[in-house]
Every structure is written in structure tokens, then in C-alpha cells.
N, C-alpha and C. Protein backbone atom coordinates (compact mmCIF):
# COMPACT_ATOMS: atom_id res chain seq x y z
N UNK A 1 -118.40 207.78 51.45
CA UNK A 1 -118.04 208.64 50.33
C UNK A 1 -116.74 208.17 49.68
N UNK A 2 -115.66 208.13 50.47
CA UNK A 2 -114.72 207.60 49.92
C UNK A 2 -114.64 206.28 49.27
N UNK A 3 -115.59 205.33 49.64
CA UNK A 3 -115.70 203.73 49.43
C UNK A 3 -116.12 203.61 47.84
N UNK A 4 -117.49 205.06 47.85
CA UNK A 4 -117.99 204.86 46.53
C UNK A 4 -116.49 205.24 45.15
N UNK A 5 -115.67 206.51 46.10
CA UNK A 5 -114.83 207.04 44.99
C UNK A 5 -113.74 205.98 44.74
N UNK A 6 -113.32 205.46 45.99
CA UNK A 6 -112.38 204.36 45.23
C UNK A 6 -112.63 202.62 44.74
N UNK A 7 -113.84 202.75 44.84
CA UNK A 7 -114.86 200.98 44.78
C UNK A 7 -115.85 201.63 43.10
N UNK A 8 -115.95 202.36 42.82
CA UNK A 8 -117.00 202.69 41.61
C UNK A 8 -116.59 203.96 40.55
N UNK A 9 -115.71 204.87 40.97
CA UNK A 9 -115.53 206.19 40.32
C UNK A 9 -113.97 206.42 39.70
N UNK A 10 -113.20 205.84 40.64
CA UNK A 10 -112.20 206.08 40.02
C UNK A 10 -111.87 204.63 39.00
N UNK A 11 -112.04 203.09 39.37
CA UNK A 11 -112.16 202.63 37.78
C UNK A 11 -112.79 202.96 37.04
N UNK A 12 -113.77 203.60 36.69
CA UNK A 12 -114.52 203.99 35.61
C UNK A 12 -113.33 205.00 35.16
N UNK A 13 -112.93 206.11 35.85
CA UNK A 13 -111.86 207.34 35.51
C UNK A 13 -110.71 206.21 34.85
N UNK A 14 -109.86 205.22 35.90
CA UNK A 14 -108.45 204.57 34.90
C UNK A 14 -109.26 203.93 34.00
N UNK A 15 -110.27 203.63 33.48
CA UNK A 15 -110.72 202.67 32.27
C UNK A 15 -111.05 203.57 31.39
N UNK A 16 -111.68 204.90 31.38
CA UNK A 16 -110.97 205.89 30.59
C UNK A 16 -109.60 206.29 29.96
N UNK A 17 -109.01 206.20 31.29
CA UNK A 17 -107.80 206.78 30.45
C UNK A 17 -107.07 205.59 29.58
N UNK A 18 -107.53 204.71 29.96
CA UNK A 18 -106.77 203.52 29.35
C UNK A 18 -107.43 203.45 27.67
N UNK A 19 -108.99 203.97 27.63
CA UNK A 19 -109.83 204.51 26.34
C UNK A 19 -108.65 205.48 25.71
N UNK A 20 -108.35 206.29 26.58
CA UNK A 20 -107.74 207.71 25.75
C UNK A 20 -106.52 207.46 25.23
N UNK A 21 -105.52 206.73 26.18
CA UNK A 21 -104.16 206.03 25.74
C UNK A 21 -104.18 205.09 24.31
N UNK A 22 -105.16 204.56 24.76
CA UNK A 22 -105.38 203.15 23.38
C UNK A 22 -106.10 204.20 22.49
N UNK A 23 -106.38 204.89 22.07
CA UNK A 23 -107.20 205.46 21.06
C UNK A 23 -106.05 206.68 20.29
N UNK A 24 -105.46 207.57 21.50
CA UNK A 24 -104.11 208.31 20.94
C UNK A 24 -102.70 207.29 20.01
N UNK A 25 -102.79 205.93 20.79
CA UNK A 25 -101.86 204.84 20.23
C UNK A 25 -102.13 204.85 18.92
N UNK A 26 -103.59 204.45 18.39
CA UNK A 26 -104.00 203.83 17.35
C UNK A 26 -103.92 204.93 16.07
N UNK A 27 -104.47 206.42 17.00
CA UNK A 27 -104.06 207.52 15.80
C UNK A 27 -102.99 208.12 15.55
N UNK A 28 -102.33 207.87 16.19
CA UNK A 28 -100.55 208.31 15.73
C UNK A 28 -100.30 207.38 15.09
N UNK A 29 -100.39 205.84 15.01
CA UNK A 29 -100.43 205.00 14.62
C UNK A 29 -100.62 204.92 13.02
N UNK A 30 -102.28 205.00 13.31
CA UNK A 30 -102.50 204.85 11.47
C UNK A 30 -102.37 206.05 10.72
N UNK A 31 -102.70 207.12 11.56
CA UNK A 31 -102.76 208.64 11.07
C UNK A 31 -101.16 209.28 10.92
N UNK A 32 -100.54 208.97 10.75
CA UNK A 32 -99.15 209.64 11.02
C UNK A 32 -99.09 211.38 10.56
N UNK A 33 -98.60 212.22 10.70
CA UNK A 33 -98.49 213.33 9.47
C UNK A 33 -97.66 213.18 8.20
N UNK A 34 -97.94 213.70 7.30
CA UNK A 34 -97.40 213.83 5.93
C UNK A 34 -95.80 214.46 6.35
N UNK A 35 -95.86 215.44 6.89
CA UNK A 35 -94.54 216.15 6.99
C UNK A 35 -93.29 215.74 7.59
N UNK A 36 -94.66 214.47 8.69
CA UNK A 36 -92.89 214.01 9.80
C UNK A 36 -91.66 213.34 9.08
N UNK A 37 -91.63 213.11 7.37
CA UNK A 37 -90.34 212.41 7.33
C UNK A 37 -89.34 213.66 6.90
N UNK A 38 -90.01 214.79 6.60
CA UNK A 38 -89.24 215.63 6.66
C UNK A 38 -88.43 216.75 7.67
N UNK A 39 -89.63 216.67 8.83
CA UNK A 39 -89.08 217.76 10.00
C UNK A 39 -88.14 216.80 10.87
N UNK A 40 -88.68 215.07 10.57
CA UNK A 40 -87.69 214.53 11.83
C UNK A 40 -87.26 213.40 11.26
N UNK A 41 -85.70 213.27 11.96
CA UNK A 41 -85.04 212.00 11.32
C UNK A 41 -85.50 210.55 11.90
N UNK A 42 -85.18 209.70 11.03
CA UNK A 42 -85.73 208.35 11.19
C UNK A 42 -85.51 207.73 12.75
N UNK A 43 -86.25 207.95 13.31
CA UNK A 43 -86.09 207.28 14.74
C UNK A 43 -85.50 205.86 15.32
N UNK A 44 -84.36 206.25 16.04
CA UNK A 44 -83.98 205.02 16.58
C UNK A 44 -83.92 203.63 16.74
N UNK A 45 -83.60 202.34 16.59
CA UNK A 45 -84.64 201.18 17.17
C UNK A 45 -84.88 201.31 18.72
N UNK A 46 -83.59 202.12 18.85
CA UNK A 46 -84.55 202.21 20.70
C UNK A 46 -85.62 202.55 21.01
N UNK A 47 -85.37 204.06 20.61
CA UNK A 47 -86.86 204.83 20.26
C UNK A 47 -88.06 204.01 19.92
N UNK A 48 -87.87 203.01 18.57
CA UNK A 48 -88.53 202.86 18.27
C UNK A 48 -89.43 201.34 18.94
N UNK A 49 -88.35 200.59 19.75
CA UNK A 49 -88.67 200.03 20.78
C UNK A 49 -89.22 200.59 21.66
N UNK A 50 -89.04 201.91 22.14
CA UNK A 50 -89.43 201.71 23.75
C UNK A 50 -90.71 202.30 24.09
N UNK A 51 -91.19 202.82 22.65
CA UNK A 51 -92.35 203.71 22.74
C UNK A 51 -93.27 202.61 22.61
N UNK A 52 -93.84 201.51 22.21
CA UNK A 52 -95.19 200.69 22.02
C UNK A 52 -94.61 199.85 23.29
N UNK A 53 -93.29 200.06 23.79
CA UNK A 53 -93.06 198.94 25.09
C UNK A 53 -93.85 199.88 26.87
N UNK A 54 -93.38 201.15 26.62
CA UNK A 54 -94.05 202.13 27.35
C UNK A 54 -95.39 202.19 27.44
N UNK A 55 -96.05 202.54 26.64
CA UNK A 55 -97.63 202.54 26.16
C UNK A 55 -97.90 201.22 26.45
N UNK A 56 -97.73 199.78 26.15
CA UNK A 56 -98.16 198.94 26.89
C UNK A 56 -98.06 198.86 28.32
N UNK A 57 -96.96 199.28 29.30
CA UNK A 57 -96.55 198.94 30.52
C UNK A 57 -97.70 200.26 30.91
N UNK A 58 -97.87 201.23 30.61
CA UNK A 58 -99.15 202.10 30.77
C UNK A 58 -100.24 201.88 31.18
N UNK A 59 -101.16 201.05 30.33
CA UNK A 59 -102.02 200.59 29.79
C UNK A 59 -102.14 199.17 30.91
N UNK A 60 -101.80 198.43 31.09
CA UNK A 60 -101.31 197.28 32.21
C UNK A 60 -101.21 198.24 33.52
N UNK A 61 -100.56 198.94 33.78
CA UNK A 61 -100.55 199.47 34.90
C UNK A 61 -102.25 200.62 35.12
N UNK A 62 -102.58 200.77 34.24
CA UNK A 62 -103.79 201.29 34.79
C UNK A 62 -104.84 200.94 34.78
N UNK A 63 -105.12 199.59 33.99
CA UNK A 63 -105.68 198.55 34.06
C UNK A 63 -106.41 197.84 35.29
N UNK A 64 -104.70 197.37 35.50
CA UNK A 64 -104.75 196.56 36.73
C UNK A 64 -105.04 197.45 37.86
N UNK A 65 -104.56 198.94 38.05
CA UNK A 65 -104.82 199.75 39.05
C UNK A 65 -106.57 199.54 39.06
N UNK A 66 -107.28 199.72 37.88
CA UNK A 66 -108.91 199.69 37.64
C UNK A 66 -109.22 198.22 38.58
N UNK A 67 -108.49 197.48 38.34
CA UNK A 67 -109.12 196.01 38.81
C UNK A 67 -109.01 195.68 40.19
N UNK A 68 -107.49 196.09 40.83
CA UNK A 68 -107.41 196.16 41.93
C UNK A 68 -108.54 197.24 42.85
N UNK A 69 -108.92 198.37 42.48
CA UNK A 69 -109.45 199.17 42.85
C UNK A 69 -111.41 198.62 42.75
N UNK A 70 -111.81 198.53 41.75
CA UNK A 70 -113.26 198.23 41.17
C UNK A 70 -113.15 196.44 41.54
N UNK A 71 -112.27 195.60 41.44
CA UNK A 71 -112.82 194.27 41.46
C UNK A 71 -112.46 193.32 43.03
N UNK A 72 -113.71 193.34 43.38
CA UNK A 72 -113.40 192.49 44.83
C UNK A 72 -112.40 191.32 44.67
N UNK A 73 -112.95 190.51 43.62
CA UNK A 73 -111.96 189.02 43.84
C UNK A 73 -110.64 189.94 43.37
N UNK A 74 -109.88 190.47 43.08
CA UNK A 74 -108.52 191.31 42.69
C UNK A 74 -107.84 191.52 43.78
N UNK A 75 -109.06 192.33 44.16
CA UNK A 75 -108.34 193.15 45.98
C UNK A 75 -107.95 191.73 46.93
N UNK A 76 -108.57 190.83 46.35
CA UNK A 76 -108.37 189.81 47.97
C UNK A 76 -107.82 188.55 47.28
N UNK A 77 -107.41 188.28 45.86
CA UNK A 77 -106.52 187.54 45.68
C UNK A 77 -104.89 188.08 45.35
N UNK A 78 -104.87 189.33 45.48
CA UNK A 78 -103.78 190.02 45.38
C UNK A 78 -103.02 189.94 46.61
N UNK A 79 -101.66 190.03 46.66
CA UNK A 79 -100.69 190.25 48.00
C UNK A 79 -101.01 191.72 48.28
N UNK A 80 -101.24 192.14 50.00
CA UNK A 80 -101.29 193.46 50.29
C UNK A 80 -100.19 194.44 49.99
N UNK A 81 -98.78 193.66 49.80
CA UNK A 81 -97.78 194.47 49.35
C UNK A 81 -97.70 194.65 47.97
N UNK A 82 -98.11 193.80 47.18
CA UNK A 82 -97.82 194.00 45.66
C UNK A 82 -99.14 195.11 45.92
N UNK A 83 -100.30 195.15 45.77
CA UNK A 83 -101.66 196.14 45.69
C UNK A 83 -100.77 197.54 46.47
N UNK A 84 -100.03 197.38 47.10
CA UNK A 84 -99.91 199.00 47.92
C UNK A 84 -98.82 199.61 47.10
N UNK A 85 -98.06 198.50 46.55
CA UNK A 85 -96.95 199.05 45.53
C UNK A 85 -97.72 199.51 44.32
N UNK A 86 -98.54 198.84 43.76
CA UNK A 86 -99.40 199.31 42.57
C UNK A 86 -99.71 200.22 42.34
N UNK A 87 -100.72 200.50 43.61
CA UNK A 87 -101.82 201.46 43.72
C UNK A 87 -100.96 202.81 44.10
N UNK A 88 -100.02 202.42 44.76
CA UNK A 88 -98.65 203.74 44.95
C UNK A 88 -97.96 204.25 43.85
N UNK A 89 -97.72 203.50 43.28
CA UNK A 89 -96.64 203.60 41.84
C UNK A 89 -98.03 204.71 40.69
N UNK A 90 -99.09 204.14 41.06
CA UNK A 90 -100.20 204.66 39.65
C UNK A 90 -100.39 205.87 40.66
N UNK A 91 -100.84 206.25 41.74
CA UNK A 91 -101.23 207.82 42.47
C UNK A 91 -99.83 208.64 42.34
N UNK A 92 -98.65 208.18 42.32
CA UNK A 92 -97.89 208.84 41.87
C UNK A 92 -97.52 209.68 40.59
N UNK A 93 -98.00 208.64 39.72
CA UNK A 93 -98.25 208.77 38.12
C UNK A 93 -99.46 209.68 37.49
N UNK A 94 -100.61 209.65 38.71
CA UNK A 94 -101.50 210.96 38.45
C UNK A 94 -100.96 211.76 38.86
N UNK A 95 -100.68 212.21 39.75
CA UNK A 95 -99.72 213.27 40.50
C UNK A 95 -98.79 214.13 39.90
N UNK A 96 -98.06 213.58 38.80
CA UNK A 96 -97.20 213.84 37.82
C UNK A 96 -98.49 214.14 36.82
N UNK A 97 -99.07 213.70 36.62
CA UNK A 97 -99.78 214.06 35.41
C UNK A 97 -100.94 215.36 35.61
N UNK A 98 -101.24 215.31 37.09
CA UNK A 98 -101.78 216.88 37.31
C UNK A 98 -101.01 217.51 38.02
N UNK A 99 -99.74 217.56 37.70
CA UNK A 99 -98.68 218.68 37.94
C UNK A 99 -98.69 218.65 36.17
N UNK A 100 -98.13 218.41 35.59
CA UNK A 100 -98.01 218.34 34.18
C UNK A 100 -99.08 219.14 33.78
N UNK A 101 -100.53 218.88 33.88
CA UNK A 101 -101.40 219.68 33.78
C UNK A 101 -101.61 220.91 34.19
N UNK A 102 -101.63 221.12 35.09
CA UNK A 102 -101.37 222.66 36.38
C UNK A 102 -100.27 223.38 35.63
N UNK A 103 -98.96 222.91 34.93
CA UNK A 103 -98.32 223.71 34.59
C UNK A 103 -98.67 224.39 33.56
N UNK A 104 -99.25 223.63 32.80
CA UNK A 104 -99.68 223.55 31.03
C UNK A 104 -100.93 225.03 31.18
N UNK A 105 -101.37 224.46 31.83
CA UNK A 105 -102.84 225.38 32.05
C UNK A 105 -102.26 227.39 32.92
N UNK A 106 -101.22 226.77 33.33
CA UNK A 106 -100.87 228.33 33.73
C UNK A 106 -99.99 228.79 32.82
N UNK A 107 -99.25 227.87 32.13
CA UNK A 107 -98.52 228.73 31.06
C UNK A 107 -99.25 229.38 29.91
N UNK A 108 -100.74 229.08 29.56
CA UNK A 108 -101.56 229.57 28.59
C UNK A 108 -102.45 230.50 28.81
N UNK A 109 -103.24 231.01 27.52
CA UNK A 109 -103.84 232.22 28.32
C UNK A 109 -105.22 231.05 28.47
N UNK A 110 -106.35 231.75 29.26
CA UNK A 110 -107.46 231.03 29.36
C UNK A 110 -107.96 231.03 28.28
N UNK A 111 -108.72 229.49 28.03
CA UNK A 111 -109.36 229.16 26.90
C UNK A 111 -110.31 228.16 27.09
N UNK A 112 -110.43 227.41 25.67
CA UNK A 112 -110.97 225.89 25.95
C UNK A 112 -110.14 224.63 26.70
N UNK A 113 -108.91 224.98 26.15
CA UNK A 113 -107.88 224.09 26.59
C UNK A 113 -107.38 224.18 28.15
N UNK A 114 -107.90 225.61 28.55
CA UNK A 114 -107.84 225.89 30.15
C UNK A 114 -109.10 224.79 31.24
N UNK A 115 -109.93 224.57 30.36
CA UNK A 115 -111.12 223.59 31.27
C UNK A 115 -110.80 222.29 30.67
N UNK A 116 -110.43 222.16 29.69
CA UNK A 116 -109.71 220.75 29.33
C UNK A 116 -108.85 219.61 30.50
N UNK A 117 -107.89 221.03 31.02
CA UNK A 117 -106.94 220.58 31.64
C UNK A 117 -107.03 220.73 33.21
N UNK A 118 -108.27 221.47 33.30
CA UNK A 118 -108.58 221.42 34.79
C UNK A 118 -109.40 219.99 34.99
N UNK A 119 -109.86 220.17 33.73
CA UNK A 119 -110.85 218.57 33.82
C UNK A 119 -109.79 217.29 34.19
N UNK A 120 -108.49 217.23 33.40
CA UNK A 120 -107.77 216.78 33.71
C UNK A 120 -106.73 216.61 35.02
N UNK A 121 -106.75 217.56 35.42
CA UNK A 121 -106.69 217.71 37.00
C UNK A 121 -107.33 217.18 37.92
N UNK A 122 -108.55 217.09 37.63
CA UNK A 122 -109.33 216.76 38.77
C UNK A 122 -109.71 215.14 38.58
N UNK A 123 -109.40 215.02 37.14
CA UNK A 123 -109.38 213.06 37.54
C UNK A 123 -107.86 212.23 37.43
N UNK A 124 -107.15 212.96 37.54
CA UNK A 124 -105.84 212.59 38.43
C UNK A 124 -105.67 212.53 39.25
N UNK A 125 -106.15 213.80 40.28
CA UNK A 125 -106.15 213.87 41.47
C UNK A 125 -107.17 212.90 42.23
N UNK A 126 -108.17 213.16 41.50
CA UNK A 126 -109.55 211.84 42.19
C UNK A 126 -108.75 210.42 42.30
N UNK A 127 -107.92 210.05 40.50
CA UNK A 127 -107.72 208.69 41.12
C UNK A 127 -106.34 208.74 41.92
N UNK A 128 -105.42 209.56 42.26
CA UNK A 128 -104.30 209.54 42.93
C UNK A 128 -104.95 209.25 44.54
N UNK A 129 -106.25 210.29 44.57
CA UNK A 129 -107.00 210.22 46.11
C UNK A 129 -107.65 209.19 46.13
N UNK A 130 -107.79 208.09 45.10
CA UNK A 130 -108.82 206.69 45.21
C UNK A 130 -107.73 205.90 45.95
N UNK A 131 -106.52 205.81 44.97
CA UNK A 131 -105.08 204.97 45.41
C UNK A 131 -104.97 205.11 46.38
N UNK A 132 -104.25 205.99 47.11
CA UNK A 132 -104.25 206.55 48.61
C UNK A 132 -104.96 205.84 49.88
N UNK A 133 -106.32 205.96 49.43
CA UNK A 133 -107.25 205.66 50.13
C UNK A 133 -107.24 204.01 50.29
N UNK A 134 -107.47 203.21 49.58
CA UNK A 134 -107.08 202.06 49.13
C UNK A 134 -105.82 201.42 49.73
N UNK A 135 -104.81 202.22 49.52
CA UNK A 135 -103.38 202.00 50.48
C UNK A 135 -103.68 201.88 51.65
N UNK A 136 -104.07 203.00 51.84
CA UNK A 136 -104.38 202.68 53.73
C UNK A 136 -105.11 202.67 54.33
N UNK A 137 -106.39 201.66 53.52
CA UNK A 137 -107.51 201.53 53.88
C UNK A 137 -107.00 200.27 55.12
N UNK A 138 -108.07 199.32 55.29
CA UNK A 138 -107.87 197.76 56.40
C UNK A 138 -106.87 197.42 55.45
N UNK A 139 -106.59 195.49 55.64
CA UNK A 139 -105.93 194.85 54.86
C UNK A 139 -107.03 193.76 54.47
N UNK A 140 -108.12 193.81 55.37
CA UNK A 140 -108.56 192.76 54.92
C UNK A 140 -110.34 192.96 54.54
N UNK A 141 -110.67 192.46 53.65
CA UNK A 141 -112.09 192.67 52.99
C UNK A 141 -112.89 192.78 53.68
N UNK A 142 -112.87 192.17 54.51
CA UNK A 142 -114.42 191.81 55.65
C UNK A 142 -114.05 193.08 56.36
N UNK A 143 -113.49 193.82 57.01
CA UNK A 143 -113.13 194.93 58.09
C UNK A 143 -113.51 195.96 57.15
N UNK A 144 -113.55 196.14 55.68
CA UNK A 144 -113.51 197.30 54.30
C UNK A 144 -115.11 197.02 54.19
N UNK A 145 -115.72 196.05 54.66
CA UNK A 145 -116.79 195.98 54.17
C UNK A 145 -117.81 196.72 55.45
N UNK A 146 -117.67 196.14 56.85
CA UNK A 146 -117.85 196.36 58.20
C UNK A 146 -117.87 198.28 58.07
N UNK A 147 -116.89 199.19 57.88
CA UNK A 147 -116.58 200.12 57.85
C UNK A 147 -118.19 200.90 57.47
């Protein structure tokens, strides 16, 4: 059970979100609002650096979490310490993101946006529990396969 969730279910889940990231990028992007040059002042170059530098390091990091996780040659040409740092650093990052969610969803009254965000809960948590699993699964392929 677990083999299928972190070998087939949860890259499909980070290759989503990496859909949802790249697709929110592109419409803030081309879509801007009419109003923002009036409600907000001209943003930073930091700002304005660090936001498409963020969203890429995102996007790379959940990526590669997908590849390490879904792609055999990944898992076994990768160092076991760089993959446990990875896969640690991204279950952390769901973790935060269904706490983020959990909060959002209790501060509102129930709605649509209440199953939105449970939906969102539960594939954070899936891939935080894929990572995990993955961490401290064997170290080595043939023993992951044996299992």
C-alpha cells in the first residue's frame, strides 16, 4: 500500500501541483488587475527579484521530489543523503501547507472553499506521508523491491 502511494500517487499529486504553481505563475503574470497600480506601490527590485526566483526554486523542488519519488533510475542514481534531504525539506513544505490549509478552512464558515481546502489537506499530507516513507524506507533498490 504504501509502495503504490509513494512509487505512483504521490508524483502524480507533486506533478500537479507543479500544474497549479506554473499555471497561477502564468495568470498573475499575463492577467494582472487593472487596479493594482493604484492600491499598491511599485514593487521593489528585490521583491521583484525574488518572487519568479522563489516560484522557480518551487517548481524544481517539487519536480525533482516527483522524480526522486516516481522514477527508479532517480532513486538509485541519486546520493541517499541528498534524496533524504529532498524528500525531507518537500514533506516539510506540505506540512506547512496543510497547516496553512487547516487554518484557512477553520477560520471560514463552511462552504465550497471548505472542501477545496480539505482536498488540499489531504494531498499534502499524502505527499508529506509519501516523503516520509521514502526517507526511511531500505537504502537500496533491490531490498525496496524484495519488500
Amino acid at each position: 500500500m504504501t509502495d503504490k502511494l509513494s512509487r505512483r500517487v504521490a508524483p502524480v499529486l507533486l506533478l500537479l501541483q507543479v500544474a497549479y504553481v506554473a499555471m497561477l505563475t502564468v495568470a498573475f503574470t499575463v492577467l494582472p488587475p487593472d487596479t493594482a497600480e493604484l492600491d499598491q506601490p511599485d514593487a521593489s527590485t528585490v521583491e521583484t527579484a525574488f518572487v519568479p526566483v522563489a516560484t522557480l526554486g518551487i517548481i524544481v523542488a517539487l519536480a525533482g521530489a516527483a522524480a526522486l519519488l516516481g522514477l527508479e533510475k532517480a532513486r538509485t542514481r541519486s546520493p541517499r543523503a541528498v534524496r533524504a534531504v529532498w524528500l525531507a525539506l518537500v514533506a516539510l513544505g506540505q506540512l506547512a501547507i496543510a497547516a496553512k490549509a487547516l487554518l484557512n478552512v477553520l477560520s471560514q464558515t463552511p462552504g465550497p472553499d471548505t472542501i477545496i481546502g480539505a482536498g488540499m489537506i489531504a494531498v499534502a499530507l499524502c505527499i508529506a506521508v509519501a516523503c516520509a516513507v521514502e526517507v526511511r524506507g531500505p537504502s537500496s533498490p533491490s531490498s525496496a523491491r524484495a519488500v
